[in-house]
N, C-alpha and C. Protein backbone atom coordinates (compact mmCIF):
# COMPACT_ATOMS: atom_id res chain seq x y z
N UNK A 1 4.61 -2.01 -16.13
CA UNK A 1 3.37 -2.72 -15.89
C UNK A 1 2.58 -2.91 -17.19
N UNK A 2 2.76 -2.09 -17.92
CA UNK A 2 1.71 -2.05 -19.32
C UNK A 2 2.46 -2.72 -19.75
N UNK A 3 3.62 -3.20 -20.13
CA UNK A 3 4.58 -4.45 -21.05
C UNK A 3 4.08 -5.91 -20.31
N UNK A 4 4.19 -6.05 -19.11
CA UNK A 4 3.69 -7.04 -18.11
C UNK A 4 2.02 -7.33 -18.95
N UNK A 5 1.30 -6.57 -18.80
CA UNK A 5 -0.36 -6.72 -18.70
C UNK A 5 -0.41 -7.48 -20.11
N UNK A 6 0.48 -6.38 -21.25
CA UNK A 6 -0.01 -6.93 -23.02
C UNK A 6 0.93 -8.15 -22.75
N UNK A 7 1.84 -8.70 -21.96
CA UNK A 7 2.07 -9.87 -21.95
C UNK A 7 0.99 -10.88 -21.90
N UNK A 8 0.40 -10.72 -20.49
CA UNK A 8 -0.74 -11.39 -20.17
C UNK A 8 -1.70 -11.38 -20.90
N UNK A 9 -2.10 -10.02 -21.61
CA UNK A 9 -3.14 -10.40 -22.40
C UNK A 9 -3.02 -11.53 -23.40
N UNK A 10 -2.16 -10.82 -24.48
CA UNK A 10 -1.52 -12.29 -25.21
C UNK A 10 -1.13 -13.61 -25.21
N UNK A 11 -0.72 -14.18 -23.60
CA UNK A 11 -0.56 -14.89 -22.99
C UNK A 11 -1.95 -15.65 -22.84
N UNK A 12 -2.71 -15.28 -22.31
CA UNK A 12 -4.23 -15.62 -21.67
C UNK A 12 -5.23 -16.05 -23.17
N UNK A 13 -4.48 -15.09 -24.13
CA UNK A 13 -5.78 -14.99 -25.31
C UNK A 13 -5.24 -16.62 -25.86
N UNK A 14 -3.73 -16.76 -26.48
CA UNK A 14 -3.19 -18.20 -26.90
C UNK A 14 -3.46 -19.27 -25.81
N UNK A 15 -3.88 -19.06 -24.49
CA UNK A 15 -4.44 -20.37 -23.81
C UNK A 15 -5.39 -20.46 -24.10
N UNK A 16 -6.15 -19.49 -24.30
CA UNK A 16 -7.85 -19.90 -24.38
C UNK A 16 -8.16 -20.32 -25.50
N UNK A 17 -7.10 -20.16 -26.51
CA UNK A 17 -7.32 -20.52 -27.93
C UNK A 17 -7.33 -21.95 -27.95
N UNK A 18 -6.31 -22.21 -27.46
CA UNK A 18 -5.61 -23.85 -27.29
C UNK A 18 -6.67 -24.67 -26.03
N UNK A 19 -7.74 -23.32 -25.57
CA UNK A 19 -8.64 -24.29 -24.52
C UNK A 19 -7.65 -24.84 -23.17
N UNK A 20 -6.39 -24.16 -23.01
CA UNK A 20 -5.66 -24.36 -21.98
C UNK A 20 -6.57 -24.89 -20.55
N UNK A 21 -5.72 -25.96 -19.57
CA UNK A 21 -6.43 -26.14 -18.41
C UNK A 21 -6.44 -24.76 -17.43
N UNK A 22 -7.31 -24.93 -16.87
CA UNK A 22 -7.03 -24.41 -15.82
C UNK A 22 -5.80 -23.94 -14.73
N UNK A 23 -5.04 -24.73 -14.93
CA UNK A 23 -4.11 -25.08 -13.76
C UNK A 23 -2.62 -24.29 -15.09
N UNK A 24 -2.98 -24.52 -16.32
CA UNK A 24 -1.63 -23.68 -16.96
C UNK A 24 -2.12 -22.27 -17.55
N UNK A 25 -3.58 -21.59 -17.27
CA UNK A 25 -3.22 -20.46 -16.77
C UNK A 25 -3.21 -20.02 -15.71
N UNK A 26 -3.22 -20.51 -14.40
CA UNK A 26 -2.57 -20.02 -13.33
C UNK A 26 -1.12 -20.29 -13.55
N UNK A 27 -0.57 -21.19 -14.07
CA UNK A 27 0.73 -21.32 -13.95
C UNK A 27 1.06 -19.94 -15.13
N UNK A 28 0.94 -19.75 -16.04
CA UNK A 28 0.84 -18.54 -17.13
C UNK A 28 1.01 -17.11 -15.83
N UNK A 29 -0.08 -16.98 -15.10
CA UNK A 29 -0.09 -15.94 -13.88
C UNK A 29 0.99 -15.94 -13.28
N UNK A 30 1.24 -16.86 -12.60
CA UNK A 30 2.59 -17.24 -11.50
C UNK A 30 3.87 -16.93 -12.73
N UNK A 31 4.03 -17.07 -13.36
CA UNK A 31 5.10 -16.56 -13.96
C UNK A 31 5.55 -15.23 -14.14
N UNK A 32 4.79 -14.34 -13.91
CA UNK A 32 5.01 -12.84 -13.89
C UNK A 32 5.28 -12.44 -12.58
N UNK A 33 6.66 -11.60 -12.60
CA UNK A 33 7.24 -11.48 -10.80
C UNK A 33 6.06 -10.85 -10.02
N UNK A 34 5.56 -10.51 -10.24
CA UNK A 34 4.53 -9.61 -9.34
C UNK A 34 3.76 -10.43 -8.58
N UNK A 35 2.69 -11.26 -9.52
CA UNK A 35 1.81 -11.97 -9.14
C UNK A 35 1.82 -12.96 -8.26
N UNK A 36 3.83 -13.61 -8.63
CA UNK A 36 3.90 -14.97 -7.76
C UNK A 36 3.26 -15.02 -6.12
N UNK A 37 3.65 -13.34 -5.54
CA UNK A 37 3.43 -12.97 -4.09
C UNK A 37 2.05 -13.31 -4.07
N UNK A 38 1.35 -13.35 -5.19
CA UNK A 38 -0.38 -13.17 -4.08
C UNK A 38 -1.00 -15.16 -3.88
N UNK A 39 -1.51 -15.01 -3.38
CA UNK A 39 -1.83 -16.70 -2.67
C UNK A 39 -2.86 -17.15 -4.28
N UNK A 40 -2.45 -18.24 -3.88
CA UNK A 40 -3.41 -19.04 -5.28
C UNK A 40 -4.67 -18.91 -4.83
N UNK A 41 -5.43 -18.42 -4.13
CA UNK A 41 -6.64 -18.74 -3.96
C UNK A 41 -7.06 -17.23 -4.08
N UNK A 42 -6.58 -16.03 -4.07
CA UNK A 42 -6.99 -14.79 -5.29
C UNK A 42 -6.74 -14.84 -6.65
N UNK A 43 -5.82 -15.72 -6.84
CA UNK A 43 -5.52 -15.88 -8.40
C UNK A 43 -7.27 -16.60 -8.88
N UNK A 44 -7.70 -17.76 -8.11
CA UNK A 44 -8.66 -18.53 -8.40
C UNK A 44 -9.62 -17.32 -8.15
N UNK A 45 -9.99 -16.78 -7.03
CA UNK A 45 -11.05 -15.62 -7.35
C UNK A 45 -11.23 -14.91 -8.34
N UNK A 46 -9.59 -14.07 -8.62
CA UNK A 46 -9.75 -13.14 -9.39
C UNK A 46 -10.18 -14.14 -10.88
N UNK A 47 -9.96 -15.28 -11.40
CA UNK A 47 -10.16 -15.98 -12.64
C UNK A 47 -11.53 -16.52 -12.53
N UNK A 48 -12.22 -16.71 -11.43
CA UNK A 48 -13.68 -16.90 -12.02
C UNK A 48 -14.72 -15.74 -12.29
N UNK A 49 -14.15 -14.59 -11.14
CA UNK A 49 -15.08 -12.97 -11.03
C UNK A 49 -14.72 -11.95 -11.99
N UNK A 50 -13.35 -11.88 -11.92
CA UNK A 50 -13.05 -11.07 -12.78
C UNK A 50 -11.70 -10.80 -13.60
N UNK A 51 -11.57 -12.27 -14.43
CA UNK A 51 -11.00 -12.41 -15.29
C UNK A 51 -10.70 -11.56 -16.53
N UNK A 52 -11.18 -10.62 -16.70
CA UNK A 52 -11.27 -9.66 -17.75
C UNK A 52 -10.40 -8.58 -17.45
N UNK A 53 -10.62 -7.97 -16.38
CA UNK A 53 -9.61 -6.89 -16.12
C UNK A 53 -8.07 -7.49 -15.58
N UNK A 54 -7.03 -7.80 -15.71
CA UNK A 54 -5.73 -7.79 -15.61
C UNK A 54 -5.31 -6.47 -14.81
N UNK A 55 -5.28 -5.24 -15.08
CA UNK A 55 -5.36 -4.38 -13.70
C UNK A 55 -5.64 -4.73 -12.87
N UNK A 56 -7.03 -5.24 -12.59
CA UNK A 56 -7.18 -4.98 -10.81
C UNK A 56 -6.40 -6.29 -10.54
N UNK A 57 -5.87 -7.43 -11.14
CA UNK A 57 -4.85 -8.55 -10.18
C UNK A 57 -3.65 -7.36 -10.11
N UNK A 58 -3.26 -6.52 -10.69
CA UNK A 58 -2.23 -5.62 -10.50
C UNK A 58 -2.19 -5.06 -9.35
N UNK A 59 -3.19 -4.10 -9.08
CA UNK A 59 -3.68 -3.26 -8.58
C UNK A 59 -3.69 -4.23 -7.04
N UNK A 60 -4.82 -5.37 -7.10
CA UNK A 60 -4.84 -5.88 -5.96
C UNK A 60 -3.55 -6.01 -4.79
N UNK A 61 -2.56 -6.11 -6.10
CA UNK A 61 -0.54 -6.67 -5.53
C UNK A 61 -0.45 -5.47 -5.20
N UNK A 62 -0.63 -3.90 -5.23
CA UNK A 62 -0.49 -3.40 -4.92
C UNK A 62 -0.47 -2.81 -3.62
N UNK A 63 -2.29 -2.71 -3.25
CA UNK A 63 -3.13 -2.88 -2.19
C UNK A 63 -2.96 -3.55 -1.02
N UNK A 64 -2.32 -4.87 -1.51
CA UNK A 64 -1.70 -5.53 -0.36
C UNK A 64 -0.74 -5.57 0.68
N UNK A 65 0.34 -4.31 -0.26
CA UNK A 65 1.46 -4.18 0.11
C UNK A 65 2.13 -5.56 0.45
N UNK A 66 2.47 -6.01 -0.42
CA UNK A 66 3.82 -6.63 -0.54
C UNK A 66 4.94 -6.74 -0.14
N UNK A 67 5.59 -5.60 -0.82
CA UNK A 67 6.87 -5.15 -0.63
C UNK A 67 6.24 -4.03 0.49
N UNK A 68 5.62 -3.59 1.47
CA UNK A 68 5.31 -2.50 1.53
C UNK A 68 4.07 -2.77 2.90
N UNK A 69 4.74 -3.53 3.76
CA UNK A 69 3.53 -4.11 4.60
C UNK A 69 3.06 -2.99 5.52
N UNK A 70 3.31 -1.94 5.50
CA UNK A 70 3.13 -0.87 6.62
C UNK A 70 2.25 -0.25 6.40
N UNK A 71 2.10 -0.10 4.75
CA UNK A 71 1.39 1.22 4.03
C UNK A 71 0.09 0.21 3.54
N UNK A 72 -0.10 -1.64 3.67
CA UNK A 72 -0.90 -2.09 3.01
C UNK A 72 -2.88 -1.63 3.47
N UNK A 73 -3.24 -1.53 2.47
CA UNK A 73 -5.14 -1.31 2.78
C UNK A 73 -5.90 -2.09 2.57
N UNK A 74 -5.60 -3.28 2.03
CA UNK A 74 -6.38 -4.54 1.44
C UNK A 74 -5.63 -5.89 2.56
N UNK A 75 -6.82 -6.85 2.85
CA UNK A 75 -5.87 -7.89 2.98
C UNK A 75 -6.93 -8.96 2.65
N UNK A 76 -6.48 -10.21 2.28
CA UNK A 76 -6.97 -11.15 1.45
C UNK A 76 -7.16 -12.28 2.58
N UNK A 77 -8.45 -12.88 2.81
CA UNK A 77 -8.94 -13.93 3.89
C UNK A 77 -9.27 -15.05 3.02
N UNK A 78 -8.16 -16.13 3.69
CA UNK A 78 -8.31 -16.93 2.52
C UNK A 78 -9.83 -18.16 3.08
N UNK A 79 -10.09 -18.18 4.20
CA UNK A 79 -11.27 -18.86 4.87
C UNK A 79 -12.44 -18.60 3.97
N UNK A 80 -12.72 -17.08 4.03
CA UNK A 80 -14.32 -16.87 3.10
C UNK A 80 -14.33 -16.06 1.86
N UNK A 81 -12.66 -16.16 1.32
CA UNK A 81 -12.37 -15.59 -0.01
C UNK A 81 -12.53 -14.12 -0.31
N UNK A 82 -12.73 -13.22 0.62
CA UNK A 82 -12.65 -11.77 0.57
C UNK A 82 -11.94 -11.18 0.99
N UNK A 83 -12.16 -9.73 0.22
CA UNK A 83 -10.84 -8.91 0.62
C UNK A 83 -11.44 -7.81 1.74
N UNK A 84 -10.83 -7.50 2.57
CA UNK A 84 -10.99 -6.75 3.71
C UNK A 84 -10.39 -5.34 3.88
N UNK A 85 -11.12 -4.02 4.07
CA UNK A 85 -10.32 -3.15 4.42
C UNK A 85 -9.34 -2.52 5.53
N UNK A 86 -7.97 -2.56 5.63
CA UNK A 86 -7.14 -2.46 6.60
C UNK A 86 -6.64 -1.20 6.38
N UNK A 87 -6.87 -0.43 7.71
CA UNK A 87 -6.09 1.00 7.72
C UNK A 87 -5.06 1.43 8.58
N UNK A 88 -3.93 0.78 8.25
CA UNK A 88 -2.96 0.42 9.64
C UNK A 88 -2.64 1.70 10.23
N UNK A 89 -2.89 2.59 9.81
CA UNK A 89 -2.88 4.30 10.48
C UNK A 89 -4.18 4.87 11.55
N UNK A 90 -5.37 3.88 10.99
CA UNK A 90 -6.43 4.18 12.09
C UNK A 90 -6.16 4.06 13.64
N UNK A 91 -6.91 4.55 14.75
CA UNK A 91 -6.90 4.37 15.96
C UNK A 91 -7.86 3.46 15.55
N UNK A 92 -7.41 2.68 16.69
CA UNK A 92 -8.72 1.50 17.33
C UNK A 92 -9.63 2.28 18.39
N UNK A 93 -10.74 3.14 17.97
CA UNK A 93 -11.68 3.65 19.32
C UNK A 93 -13.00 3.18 18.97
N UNK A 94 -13.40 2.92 20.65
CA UNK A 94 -15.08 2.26 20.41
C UNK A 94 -15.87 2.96 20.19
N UNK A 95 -15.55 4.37 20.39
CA UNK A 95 -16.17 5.38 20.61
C UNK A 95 -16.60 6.22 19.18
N UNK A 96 -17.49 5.83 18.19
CA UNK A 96 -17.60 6.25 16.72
C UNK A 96 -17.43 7.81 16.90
N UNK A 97 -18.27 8.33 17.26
CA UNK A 97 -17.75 9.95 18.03
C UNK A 97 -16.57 10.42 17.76
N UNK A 98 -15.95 10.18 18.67
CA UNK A 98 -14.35 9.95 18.49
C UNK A 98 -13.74 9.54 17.65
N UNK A 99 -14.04 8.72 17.30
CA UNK A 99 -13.27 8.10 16.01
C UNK A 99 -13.08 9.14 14.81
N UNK A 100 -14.52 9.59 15.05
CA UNK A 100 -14.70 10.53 13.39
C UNK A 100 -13.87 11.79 13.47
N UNK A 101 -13.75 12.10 15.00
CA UNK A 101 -13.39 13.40 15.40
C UNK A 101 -11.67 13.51 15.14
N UNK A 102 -11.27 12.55 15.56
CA UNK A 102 -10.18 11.64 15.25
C UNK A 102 -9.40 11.69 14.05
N UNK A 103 -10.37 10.94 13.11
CA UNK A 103 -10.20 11.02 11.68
C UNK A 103 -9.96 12.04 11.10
N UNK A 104 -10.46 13.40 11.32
CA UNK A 104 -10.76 14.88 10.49
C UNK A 104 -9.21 15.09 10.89
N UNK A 105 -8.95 15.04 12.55
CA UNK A 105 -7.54 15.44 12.51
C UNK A 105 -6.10 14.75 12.34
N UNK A 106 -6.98 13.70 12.31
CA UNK A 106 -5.59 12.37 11.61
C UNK A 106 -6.04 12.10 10.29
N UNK A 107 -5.18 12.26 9.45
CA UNK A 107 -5.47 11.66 7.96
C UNK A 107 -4.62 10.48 8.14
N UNK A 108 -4.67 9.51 7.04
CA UNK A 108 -4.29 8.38 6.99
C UNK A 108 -2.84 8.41 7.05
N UNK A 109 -2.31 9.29 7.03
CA UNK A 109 -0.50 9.40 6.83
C UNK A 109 -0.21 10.47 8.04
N UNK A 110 -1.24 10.95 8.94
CA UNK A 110 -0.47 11.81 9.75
C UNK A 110 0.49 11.30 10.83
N UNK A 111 -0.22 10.19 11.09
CA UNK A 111 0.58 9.38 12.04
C UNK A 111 2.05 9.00 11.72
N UNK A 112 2.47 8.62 10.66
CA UNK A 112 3.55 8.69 9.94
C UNK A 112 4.64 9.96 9.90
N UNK A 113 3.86 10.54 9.46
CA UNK A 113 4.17 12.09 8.98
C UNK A 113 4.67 12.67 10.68
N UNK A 114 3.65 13.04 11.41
CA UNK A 114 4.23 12.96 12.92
C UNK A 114 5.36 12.52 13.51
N UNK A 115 5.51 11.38 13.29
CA UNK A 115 6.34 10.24 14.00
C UNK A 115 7.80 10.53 13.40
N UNK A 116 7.55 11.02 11.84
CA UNK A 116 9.15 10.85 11.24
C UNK A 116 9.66 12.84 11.95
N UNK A 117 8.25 13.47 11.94
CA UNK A 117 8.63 14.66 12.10
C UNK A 117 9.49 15.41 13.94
N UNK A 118 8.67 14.60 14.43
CA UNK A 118 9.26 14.60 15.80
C UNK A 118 10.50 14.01 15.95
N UNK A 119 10.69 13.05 14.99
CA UNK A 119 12.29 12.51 15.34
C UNK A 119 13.25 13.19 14.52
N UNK A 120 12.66 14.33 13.44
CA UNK A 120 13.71 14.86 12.86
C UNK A 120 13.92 16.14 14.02
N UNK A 121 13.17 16.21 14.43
CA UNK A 121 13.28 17.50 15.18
C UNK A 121 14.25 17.00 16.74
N UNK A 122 13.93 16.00 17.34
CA UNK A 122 14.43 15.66 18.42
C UNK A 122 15.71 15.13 17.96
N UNK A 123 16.66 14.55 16.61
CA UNK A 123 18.09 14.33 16.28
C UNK A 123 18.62 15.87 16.42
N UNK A 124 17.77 16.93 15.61
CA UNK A 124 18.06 18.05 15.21
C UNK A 124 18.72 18.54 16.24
N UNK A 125 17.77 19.05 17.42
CA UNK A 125 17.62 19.79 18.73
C UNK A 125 19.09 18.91 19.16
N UNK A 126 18.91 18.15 19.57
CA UNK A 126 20.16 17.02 20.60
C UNK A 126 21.61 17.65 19.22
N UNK A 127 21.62 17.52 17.84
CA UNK A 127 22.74 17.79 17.26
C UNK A 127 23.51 19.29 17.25
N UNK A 128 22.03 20.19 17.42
CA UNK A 128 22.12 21.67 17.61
C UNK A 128 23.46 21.79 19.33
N UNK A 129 22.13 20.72 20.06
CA UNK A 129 23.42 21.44 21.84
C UNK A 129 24.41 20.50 21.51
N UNK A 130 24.37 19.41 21.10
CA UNK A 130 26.00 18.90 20.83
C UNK A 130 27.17 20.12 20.35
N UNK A 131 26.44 20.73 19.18
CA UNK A 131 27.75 21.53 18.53
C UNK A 131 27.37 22.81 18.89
N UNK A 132 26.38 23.26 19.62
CA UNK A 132 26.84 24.52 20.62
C UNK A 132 27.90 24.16 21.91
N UNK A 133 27.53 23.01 22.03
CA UNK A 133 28.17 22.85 23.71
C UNK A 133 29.81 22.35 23.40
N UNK A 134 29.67 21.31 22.21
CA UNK A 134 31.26 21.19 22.03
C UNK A 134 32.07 22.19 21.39
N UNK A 135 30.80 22.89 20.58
CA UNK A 135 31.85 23.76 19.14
C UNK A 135 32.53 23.03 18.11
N UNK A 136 32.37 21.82 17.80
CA UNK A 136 32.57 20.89 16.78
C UNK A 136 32.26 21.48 15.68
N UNK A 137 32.49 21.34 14.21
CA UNK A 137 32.05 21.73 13.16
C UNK A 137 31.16 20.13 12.40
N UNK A 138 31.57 19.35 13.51
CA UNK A 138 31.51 18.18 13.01
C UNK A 138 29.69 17.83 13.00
N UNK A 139 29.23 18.26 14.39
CA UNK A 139 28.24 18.07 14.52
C UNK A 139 27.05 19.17 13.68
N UNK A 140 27.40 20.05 13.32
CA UNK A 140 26.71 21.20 12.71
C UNK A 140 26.87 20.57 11.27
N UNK A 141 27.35 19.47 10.54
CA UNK A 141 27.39 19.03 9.20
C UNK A 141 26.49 17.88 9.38
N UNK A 142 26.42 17.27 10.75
CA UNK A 142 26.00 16.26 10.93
C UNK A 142 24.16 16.35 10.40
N UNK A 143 23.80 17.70 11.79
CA UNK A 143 22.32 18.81 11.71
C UNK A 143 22.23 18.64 10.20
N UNK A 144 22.75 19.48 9.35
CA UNK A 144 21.94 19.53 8.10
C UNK A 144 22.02 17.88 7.33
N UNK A 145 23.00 16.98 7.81
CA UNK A 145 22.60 15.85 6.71
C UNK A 145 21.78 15.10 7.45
N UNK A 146 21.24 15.31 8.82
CA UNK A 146 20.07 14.45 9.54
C UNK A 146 19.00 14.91 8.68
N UNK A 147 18.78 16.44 8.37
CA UNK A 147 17.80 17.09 8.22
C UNK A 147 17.43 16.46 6.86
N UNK A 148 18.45 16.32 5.90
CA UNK A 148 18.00 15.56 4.72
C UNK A 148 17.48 14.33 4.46
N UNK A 149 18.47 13.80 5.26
CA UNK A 149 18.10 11.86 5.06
C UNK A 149 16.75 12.26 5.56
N UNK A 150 16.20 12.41 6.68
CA UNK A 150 15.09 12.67 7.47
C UNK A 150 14.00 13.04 6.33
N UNK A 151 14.36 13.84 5.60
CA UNK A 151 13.49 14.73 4.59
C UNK A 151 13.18 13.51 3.31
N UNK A 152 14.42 12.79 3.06
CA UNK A 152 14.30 12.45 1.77
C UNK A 152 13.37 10.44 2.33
N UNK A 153 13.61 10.04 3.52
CA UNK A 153 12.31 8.92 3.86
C UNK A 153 11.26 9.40 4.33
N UNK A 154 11.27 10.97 4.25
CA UNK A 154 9.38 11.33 4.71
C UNK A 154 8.43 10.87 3.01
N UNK A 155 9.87 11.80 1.97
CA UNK A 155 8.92 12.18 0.78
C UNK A 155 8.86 10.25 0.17
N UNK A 156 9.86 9.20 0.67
CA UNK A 156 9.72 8.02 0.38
C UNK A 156 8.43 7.63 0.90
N UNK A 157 8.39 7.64 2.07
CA UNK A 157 6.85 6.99 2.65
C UNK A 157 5.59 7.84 2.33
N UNK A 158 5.76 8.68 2.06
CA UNK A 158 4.98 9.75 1.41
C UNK A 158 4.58 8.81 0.30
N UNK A 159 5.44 8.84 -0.91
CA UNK A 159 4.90 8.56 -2.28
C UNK A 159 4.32 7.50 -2.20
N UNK A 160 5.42 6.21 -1.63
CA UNK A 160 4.71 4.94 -1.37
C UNK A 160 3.26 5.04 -0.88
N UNK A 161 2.86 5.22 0.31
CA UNK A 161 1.58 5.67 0.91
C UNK A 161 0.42 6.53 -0.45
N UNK A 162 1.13 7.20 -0.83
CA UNK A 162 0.00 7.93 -2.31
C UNK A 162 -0.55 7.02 -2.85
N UNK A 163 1.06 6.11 -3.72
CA UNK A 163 0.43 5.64 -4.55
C UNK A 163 -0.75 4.64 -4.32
N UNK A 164 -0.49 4.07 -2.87
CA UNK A 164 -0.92 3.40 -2.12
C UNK A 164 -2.67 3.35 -2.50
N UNK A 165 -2.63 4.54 -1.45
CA UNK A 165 -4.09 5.12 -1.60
C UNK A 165 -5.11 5.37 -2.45
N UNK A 166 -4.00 5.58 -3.41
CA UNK A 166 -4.59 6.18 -5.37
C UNK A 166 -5.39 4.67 -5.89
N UNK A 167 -4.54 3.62 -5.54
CA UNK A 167 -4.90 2.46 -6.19
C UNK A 167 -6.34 1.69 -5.17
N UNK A 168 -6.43 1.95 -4.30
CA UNK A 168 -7.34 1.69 -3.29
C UNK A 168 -8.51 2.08 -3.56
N UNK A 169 -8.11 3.30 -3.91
CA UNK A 169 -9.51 3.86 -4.30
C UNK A 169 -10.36 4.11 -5.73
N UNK A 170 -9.33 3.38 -6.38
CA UNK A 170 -8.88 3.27 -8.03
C UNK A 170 -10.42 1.68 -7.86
N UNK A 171 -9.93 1.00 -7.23
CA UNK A 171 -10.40 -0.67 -6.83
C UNK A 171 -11.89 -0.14 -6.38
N UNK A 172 -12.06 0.90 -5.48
CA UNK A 172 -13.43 1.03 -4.82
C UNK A 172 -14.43 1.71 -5.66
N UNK A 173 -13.78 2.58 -6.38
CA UNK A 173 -14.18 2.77 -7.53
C UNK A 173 -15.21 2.01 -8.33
N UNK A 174 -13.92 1.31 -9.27
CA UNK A 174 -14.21 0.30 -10.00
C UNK A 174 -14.97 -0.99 -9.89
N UNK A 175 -14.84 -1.60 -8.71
CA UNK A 175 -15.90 -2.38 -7.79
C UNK A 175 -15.74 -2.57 -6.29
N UNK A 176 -17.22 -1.15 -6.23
CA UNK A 176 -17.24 -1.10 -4.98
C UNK A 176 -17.86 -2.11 -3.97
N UNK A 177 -18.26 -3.45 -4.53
CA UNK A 177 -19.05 -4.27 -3.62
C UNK A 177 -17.10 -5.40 -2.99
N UNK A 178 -16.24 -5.08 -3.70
CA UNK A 178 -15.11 -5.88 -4.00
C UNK A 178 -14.97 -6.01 -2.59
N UNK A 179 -14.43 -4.70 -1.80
CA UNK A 179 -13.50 -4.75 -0.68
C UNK A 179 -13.86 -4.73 0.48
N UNK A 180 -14.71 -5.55 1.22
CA UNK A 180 -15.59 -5.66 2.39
C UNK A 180 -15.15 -4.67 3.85
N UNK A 181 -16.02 -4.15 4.83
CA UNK A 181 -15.64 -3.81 5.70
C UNK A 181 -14.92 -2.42 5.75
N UNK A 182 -15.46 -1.56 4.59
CA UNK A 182 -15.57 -0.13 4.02
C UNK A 182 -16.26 0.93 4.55
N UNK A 183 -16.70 1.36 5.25
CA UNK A 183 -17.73 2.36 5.19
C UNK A 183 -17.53 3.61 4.20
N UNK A 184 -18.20 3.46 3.62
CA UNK A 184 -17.98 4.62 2.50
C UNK A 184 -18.52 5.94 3.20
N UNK A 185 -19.49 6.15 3.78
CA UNK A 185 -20.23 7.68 4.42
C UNK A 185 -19.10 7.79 5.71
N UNK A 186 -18.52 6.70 6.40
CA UNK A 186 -17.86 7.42 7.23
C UNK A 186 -16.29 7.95 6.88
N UNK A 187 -16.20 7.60 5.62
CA UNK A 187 -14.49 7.46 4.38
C UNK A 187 -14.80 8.92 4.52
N UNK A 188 -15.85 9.66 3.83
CA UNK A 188 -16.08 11.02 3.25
C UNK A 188 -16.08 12.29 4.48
């Protein structure tokens, strides 16, 4: 990403030199694999608001999940040009009460975390009476490599989801008026 960005910087600094249009530094943008994914009409936001930082168009590709639509926290409305906060792990309750109560015992990944954990346990259990009940050796090799694969897409959706989060809050940070539909006192 830092080879990508001093691209852009350098890139951006020789258009502006040359007084480039408009339209060939977005095309300058769209040329970097990352960026092509986000809609021209954040490229146009991000170039009149906040053209200066090159991170947060990074950061934003991030947020969006992309590659990564499960874990995304940002999503981009292209009608009134803002970005919105999405927590695809929240419950939907009307009940703020609840919700909060909710929240303390669901973190943003428990639901995840749950979901992969109950199914490692329910292959497990079912592979355990298979190879008690047959006596297979087959199925008792099977148990420990469920247990891994199982193990090794928790710590995948795990990291993904981190980094996820890290950058989210990296953005709210940095400008907190950016990402509409936040509550910050009820975040904490």
């Amino acid at each position: 990403m830092k080879k990508i960005s001093e691209y852009l910087k350098t890139t951006r600094k020789e258009l502006n030199d040359k007084n480039a249009s408009p339209m060939e530094r977005k095309l300058a943008l769209l040329t970097v694999p990352y960026l092509k994914y986000l809609d021209l009409s954040q490229i146009d936001f991000w170039e009149e608001n906040y053209s200066d930082d090159i991170e947060l168009l990074f950061n934003l590709y991030v947020v969006q999940g992309v590659h990564h639509k499960g874990l995304r926290r940002v999503i981009w409305n292209k009608n009134d040009l803002n970005y919105y906060y999405h927590d695809p792990f929240s419950l939907k309750n009307k009940s703020k009460k609840k919700k909060l109560r909710l929240k303390r015992f669901m973190s943003s990944t428990a639901r995840s975390i749950i979901f992969i954990f109950i199914l490692a346990i329910l292959l497990s259990v079912m592979l355990w009476i298979l190879s008690s009940s047959i006596g297979s050796a087959i199925f008792s090799y099977a148990f420990g490599t469920m247990i891994g694969i199982n193990l090794i897409f928790y710590g995948l959706i795990l990291y993904r989801n981190h980094i996820v989060i890290d950058t989210t809050e990296k953005i709210i940070n940095q400008y907190p008026d950016l990402i509409k539909g936040l509550d910050l006192e009820e975040q904490k």
